[in-house]
PDB file of N, CA and C in Angstrom:
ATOM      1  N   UNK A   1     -14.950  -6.471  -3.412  1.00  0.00           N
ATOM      2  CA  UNK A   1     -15.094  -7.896  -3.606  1.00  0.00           C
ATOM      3  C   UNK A   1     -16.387  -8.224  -4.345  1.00  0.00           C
ATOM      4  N   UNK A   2     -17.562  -7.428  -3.988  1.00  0.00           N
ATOM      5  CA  UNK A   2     -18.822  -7.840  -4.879  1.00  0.00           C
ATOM      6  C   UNK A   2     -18.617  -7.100  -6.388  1.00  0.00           C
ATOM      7  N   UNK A   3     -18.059  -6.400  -6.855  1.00  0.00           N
ATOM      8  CA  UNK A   3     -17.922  -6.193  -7.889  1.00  0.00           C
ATOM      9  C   UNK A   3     -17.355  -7.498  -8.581  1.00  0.00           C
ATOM     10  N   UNK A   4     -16.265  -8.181  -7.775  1.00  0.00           N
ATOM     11  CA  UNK A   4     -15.587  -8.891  -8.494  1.00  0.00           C
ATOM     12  C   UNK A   4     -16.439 -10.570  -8.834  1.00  0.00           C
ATOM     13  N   UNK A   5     -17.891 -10.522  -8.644  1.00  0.00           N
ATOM     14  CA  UNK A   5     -18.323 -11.630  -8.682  1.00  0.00           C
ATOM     15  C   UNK A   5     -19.098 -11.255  -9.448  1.00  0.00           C
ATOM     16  N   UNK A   6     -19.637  -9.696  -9.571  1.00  0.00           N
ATOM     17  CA  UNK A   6     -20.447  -9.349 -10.740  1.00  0.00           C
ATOM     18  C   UNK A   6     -19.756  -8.965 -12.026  1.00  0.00           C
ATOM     19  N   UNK A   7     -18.356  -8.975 -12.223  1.00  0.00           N
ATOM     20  CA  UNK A   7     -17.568  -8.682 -13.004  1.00  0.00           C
ATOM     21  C   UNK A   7     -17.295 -10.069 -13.674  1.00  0.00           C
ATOM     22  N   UNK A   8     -16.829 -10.584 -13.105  1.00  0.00           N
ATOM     23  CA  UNK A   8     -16.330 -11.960 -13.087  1.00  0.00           C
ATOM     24  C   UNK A   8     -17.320 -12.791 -14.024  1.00  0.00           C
ATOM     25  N   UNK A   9     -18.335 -12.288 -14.263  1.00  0.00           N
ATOM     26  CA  UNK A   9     -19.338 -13.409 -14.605  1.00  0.00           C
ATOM     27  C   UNK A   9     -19.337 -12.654 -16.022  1.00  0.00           C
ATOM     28  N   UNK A  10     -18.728 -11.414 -16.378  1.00  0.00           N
ATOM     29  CA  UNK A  10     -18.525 -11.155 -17.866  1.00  0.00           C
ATOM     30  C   UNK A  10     -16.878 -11.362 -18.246  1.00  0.00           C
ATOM     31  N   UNK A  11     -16.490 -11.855 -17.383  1.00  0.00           N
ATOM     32  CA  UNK A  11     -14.856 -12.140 -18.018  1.00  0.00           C
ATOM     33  C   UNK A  11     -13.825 -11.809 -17.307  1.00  0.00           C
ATOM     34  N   UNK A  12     -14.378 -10.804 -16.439  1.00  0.00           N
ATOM     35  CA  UNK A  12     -13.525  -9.392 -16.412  1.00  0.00           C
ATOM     36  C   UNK A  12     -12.653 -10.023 -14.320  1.00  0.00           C
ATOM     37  N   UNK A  13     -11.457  -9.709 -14.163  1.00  0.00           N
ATOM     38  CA  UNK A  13     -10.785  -9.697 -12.374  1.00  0.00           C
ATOM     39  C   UNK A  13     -10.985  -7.902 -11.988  1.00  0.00           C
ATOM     40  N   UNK A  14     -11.273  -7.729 -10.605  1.00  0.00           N
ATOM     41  CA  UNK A  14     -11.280  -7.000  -9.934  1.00  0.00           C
ATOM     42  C   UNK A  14     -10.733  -6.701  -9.357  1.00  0.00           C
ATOM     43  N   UNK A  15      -9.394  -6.075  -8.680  1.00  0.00           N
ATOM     44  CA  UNK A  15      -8.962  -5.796  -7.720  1.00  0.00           C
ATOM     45  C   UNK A  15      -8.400  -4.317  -7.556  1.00  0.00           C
ATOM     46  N   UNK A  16      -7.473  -4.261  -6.461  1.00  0.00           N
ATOM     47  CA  UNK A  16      -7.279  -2.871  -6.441  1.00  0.00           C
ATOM     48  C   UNK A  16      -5.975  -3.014  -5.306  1.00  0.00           C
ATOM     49  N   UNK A  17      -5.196  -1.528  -5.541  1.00  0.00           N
ATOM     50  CA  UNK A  17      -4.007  -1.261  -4.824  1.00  0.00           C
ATOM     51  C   UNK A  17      -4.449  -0.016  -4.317  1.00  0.00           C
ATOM     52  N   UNK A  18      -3.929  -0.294  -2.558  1.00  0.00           N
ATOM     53  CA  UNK A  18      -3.750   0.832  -1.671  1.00  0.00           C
ATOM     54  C   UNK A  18      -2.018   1.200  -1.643  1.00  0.00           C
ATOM     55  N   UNK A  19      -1.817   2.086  -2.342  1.00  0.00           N
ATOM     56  CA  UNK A  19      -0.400   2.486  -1.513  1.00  0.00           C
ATOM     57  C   UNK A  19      -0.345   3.158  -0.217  1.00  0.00           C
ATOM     58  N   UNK A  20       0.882   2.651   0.489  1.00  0.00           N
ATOM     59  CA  UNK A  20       0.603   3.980   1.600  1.00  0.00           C
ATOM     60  C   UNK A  20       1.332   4.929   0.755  1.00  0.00           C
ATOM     61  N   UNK A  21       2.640   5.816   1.925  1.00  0.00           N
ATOM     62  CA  UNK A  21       3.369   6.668   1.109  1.00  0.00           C
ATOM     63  C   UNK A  21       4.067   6.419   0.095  1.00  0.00           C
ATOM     64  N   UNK A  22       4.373   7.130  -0.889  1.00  0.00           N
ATOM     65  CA  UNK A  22       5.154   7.043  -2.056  1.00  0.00           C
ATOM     66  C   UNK A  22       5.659   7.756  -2.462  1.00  0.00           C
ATOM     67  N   UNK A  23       7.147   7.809  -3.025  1.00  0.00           N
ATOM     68  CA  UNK A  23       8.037   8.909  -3.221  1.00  0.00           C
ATOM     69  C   UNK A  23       7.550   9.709  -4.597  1.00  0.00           C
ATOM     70  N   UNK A  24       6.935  11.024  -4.742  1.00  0.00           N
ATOM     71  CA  UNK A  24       6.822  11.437  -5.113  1.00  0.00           C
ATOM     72  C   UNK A  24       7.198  13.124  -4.723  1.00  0.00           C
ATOM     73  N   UNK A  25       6.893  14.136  -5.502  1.00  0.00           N
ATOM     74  CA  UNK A  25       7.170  15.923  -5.395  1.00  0.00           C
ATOM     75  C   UNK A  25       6.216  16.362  -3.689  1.00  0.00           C
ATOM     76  N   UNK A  26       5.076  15.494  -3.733  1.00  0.00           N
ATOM     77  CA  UNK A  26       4.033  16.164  -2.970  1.00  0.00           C
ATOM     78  C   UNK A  26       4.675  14.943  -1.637  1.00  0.00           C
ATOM     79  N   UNK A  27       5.166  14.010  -1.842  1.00  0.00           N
ATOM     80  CA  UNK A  27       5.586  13.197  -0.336  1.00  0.00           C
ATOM     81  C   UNK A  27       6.965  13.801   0.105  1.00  0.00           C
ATOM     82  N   UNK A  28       7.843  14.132  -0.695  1.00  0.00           N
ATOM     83  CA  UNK A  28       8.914  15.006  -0.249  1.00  0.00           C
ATOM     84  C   UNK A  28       8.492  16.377   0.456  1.00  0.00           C
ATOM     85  N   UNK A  29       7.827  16.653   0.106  1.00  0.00           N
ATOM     86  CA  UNK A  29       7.669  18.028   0.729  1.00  0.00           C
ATOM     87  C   UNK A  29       6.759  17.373   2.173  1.00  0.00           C
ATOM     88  N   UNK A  30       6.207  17.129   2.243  1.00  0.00           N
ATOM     89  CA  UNK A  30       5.591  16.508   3.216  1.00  0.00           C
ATOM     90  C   UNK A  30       6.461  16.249   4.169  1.00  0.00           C
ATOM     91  N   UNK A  31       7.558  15.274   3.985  1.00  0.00           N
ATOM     92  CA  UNK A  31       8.681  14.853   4.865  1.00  0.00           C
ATOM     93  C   UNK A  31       9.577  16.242   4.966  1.00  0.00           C
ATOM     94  N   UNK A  32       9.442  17.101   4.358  1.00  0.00           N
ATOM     95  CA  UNK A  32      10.345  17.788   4.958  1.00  0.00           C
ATOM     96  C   UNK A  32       9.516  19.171   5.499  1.00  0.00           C
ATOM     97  N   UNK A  33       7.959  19.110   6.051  1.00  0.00           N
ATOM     98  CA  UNK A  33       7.083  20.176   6.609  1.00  0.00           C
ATOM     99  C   UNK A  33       7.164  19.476   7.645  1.00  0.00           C
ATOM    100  N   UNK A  34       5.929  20.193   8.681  1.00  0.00           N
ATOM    101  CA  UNK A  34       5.982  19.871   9.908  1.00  0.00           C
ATOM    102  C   UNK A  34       5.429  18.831  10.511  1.00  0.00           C
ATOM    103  N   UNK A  35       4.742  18.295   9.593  1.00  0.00           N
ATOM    104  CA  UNK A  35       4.321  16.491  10.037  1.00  0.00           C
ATOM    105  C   UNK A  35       5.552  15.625   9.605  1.00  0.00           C
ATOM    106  N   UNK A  36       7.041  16.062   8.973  1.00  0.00           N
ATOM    107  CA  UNK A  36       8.287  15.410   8.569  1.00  0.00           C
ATOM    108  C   UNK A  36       8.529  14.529   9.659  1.00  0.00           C
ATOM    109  N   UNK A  37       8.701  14.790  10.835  1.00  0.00           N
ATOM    110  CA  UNK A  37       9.183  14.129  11.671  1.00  0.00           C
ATOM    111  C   UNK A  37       8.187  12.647  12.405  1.00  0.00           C
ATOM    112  N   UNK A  38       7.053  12.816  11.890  1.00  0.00           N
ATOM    113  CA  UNK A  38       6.042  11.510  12.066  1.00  0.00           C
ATOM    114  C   UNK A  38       6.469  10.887  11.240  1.00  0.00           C
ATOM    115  N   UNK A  39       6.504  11.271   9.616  1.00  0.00           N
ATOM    116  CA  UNK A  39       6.434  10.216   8.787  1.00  0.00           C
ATOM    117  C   UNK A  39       8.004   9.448   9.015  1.00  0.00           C
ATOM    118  N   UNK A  40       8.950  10.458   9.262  1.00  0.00           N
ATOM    119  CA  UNK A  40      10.277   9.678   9.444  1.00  0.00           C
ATOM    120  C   UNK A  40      10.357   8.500  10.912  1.00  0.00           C
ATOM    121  N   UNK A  41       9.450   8.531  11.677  1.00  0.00           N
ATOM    122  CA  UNK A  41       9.127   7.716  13.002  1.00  0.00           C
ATOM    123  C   UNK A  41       8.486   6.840  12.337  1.00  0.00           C
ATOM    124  N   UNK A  42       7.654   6.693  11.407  1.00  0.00           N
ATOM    125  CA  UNK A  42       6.803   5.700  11.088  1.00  0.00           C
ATOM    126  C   UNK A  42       7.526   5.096   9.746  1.00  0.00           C
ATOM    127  N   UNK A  43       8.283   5.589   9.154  1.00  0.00           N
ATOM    128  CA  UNK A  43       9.385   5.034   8.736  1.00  0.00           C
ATOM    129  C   UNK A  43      10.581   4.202   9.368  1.00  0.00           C
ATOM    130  N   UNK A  44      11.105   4.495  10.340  1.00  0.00           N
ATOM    131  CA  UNK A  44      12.008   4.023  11.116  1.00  0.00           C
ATOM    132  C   UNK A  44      11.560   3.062  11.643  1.00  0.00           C
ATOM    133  N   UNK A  45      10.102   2.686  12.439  1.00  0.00           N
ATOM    134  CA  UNK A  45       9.053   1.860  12.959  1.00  0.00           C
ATOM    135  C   UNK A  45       8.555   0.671  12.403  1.00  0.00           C
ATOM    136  N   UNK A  46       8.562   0.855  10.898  1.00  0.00           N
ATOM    137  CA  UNK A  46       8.207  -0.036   9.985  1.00  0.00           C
ATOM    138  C   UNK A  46       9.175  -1.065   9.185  1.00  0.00           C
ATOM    139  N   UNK A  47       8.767  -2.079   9.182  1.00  0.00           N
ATOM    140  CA  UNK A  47       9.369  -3.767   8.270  1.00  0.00           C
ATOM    141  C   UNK A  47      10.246  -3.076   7.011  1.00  0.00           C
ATOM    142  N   UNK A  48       9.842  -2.143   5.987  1.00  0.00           N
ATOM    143  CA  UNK A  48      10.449  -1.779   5.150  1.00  0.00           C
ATOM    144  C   UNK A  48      11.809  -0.465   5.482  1.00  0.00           C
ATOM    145  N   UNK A  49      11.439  -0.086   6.478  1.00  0.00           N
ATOM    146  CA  UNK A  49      12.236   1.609   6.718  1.00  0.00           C
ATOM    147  C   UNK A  49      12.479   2.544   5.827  1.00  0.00           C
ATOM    148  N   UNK A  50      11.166   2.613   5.340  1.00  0.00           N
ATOM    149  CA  UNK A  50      11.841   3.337   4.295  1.00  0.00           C
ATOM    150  C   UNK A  50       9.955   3.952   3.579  1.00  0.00           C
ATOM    151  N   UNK A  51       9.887   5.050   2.518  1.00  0.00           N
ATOM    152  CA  UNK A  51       8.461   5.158   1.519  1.00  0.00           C
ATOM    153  C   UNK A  51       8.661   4.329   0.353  1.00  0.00           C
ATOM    154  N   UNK A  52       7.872   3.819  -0.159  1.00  0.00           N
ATOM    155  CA  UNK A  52       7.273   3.113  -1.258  1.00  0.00           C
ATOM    156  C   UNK A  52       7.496   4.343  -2.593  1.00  0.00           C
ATOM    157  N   UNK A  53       8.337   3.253  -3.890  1.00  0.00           N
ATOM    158  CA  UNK A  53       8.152   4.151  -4.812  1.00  0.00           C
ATOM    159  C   UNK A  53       7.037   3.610  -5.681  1.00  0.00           C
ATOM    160  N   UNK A  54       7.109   4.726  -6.913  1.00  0.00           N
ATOM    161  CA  UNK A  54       6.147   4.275  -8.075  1.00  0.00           C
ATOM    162  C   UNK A  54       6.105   3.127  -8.966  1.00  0.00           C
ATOM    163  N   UNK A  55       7.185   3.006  -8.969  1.00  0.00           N
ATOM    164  CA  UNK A  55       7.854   1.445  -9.752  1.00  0.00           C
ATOM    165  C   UNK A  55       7.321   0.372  -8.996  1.00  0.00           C
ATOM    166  N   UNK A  56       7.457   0.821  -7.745  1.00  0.00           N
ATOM    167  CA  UNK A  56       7.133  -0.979  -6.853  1.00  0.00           C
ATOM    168  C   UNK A  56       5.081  -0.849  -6.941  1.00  0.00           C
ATOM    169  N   UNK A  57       4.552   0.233  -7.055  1.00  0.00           N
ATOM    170  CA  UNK A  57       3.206   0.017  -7.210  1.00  0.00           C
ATOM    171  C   UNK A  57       2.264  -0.454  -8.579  1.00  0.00           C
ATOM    172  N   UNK A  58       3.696   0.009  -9.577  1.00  0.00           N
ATOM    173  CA  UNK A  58       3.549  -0.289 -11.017  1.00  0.00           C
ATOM    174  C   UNK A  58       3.986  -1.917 -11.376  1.00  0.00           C
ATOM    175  N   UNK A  59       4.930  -2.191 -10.275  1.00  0.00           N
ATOM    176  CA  UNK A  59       5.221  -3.947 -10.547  1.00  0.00           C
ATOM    177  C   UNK A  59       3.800  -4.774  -9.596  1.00  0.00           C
ATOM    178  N   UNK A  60       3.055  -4.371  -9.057  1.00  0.00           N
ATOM    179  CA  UNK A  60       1.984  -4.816  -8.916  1.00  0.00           C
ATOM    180  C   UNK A  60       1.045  -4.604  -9.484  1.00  0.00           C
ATOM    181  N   UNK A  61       0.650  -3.868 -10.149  1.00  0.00           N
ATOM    182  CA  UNK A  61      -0.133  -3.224 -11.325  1.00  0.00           C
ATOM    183  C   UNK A  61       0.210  -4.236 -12.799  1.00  0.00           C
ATOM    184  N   UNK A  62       1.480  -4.546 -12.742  1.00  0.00           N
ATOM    185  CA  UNK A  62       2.010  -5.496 -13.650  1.00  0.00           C
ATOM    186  C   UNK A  62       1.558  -6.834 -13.593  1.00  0.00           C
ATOM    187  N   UNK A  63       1.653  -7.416 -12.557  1.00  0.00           N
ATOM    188  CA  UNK A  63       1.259  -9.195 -11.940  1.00  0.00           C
ATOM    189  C   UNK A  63       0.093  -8.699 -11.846  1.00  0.00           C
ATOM    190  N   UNK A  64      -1.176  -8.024 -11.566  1.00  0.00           N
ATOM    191  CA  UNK A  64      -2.115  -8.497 -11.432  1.00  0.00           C
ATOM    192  C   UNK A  64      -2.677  -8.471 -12.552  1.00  0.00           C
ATOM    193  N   UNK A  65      -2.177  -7.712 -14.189  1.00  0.00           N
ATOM    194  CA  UNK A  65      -2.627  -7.458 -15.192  1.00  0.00           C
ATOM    195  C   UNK A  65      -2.197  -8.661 -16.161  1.00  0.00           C
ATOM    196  N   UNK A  66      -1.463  -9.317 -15.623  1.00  0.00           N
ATOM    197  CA  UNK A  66      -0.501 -10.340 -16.277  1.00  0.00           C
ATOM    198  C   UNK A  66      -0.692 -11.685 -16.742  1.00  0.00           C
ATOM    199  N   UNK A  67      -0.690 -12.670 -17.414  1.00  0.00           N
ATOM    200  CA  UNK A  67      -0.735 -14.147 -16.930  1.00  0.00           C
ATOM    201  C   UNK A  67      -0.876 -14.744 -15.646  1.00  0.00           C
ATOM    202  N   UNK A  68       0.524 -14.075 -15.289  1.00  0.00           N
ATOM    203  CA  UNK A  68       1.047 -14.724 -13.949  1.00  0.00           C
ATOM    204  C   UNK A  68      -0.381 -14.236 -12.449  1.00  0.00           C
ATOM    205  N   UNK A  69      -1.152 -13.911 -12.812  1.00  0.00           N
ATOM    206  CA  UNK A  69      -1.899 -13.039 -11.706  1.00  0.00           C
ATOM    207  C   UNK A  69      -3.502 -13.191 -12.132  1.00  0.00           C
ATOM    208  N   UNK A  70      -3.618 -13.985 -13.345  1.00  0.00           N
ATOM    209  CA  UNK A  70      -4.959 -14.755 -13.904  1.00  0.00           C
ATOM    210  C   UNK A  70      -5.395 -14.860 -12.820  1.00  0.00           C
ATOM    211  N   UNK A  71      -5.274 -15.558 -11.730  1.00  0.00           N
ATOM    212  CA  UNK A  71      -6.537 -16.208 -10.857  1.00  0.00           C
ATOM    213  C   UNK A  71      -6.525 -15.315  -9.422  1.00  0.00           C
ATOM    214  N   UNK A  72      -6.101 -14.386  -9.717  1.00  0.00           N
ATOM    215  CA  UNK A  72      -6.681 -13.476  -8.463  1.00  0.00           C
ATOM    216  C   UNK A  72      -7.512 -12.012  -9.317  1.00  0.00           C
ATOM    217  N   UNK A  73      -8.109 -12.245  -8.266  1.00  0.00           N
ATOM    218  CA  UNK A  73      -9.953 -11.596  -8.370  1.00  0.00           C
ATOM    219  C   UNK A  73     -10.245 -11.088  -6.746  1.00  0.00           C
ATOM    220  N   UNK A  74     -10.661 -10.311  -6.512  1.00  0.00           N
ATOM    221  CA  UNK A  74     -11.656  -9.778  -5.526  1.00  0.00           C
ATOM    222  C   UNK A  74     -10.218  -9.439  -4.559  1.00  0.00           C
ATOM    223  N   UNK A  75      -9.670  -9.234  -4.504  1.00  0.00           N
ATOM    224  CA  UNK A  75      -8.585  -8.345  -3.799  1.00  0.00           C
ATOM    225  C   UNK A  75      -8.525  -7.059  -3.840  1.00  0.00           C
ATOM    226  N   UNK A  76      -7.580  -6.651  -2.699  1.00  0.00           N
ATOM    227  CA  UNK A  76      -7.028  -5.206  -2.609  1.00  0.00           C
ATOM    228  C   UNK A  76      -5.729  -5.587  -1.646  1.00  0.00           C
ATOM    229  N   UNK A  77      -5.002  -4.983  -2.420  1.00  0.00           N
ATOM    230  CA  UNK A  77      -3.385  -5.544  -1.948  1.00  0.00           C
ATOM    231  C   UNK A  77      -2.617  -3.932  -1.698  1.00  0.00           C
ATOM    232  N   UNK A  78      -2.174  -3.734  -0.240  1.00  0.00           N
ATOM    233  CA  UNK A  78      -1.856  -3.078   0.790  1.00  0.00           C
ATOM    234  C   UNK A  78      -0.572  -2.800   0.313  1.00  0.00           C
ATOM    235  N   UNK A  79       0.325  -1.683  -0.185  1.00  0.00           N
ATOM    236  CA  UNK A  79       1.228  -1.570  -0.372  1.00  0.00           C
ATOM    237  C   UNK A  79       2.173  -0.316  -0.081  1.00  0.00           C
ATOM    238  N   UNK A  80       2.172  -0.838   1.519  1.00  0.00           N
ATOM    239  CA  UNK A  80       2.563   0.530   2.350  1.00  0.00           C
ATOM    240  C   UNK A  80       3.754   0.006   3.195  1.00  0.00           C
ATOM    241  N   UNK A  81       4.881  -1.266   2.721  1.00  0.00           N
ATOM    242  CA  UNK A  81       6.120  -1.256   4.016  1.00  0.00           C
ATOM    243  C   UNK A  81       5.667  -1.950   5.009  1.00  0.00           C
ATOM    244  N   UNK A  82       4.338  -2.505   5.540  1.00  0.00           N
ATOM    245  CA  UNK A  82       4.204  -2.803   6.801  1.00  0.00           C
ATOM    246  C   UNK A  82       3.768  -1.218   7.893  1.00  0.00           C
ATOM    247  N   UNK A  83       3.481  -0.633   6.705  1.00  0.00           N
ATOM    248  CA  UNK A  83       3.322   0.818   8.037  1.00  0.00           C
ATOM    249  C   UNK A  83       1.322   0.636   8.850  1.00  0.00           C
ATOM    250  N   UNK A  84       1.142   0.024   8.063  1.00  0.00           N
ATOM    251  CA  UNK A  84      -0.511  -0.343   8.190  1.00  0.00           C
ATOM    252  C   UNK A  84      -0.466  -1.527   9.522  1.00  0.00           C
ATOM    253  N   UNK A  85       0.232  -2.720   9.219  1.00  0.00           N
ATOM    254  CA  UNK A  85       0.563  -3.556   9.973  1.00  0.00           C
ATOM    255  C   UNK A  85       1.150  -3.115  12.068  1.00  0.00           C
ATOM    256  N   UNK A  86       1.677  -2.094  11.430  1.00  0.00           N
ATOM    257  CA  UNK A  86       3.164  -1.734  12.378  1.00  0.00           C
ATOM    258  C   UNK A  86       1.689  -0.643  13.352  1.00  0.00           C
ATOM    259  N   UNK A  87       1.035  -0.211  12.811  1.00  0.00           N
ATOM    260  CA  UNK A  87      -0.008   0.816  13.607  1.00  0.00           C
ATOM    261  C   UNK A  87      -1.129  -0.262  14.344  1.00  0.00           C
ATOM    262  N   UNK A  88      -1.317  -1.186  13.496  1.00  0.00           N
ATOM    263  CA  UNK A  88      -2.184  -2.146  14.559  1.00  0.00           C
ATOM    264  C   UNK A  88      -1.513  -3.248  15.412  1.00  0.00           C
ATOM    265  N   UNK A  89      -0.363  -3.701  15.058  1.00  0.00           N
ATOM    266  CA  UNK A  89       0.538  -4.797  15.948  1.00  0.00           C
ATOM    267  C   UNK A  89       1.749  -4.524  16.317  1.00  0.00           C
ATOM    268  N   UNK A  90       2.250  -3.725  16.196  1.00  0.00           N
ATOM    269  CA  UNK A  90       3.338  -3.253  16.413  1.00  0.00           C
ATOM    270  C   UNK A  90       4.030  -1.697  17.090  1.00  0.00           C
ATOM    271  N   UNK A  91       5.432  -1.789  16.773  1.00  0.00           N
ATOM    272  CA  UNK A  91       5.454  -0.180  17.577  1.00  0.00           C
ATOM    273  C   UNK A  91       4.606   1.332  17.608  1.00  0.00           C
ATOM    274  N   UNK A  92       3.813   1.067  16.092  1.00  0.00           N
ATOM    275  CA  UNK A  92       3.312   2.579  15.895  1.00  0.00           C
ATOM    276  C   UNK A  92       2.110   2.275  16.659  1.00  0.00           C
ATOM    277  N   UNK A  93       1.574   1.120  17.376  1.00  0.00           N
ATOM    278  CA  UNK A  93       0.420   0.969  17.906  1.00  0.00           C
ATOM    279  C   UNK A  93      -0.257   2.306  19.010  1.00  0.00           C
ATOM    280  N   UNK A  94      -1.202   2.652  19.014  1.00  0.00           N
ATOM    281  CA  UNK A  94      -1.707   3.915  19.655  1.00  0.00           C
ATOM    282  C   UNK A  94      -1.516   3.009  21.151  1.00  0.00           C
ATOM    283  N   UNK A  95      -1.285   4.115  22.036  1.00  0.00           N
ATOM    284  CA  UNK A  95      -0.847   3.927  23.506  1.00  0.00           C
ATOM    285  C   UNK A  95      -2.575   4.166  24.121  1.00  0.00           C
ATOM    286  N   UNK A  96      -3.130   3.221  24.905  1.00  0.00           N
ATOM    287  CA  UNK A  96      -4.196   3.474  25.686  1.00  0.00           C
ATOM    288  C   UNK A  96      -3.888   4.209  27.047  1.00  0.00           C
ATOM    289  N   UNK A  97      -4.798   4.987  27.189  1.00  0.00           N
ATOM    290  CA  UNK A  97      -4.684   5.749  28.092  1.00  0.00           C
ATOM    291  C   UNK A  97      -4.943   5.239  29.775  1.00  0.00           C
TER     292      UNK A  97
END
């Protein structure tokens, strides 16, 4: 966010994308090693049910580069399904002991 006020004052928006998972060579294999069966729980657990592809991180990469996305500055936009959400409010929430 402070970049984006020191940026900002030469022209320039700041922001940034977190993906969570995303279907790629190295997330397939992943889902199918021995942490497979977490990510498919935290899949099943989550608003989307499903991993995030490259296209949907590239259509945000799109709007924020765009006209349409001119007036946002100082962000970072979360683009993980709700799996981020789902670990602090929801089912994937850690169990206290």
């Amino acid at each position: 966010m402070a970049e984006s006020v020191i940026w900002g004052e030469k022209g320039a928006r700041i922001n940034s994308i977190s993906p969570g998972i995303i279907v790629t060579p190295l997330a397939i294999d992943e889902l199918n090693g021995p942490r497979g069966d977490f990510y498919k729980n935290m899949f099943a657990s989550c608003p989307a049910k499903r991993p995030g592809t490259a296209d949907e991180v590239a259509n945000m990469a799109e709007l924020l580069m765009s006209p349409q996305g001119a007036f946002i500055t100082g962000a970072d936009f979360l683009i993980d399904g709700g799996a981020t959400a789902c670990y602090f409010y929801g089912p994937l929430q850690p169990k206290e002991d």
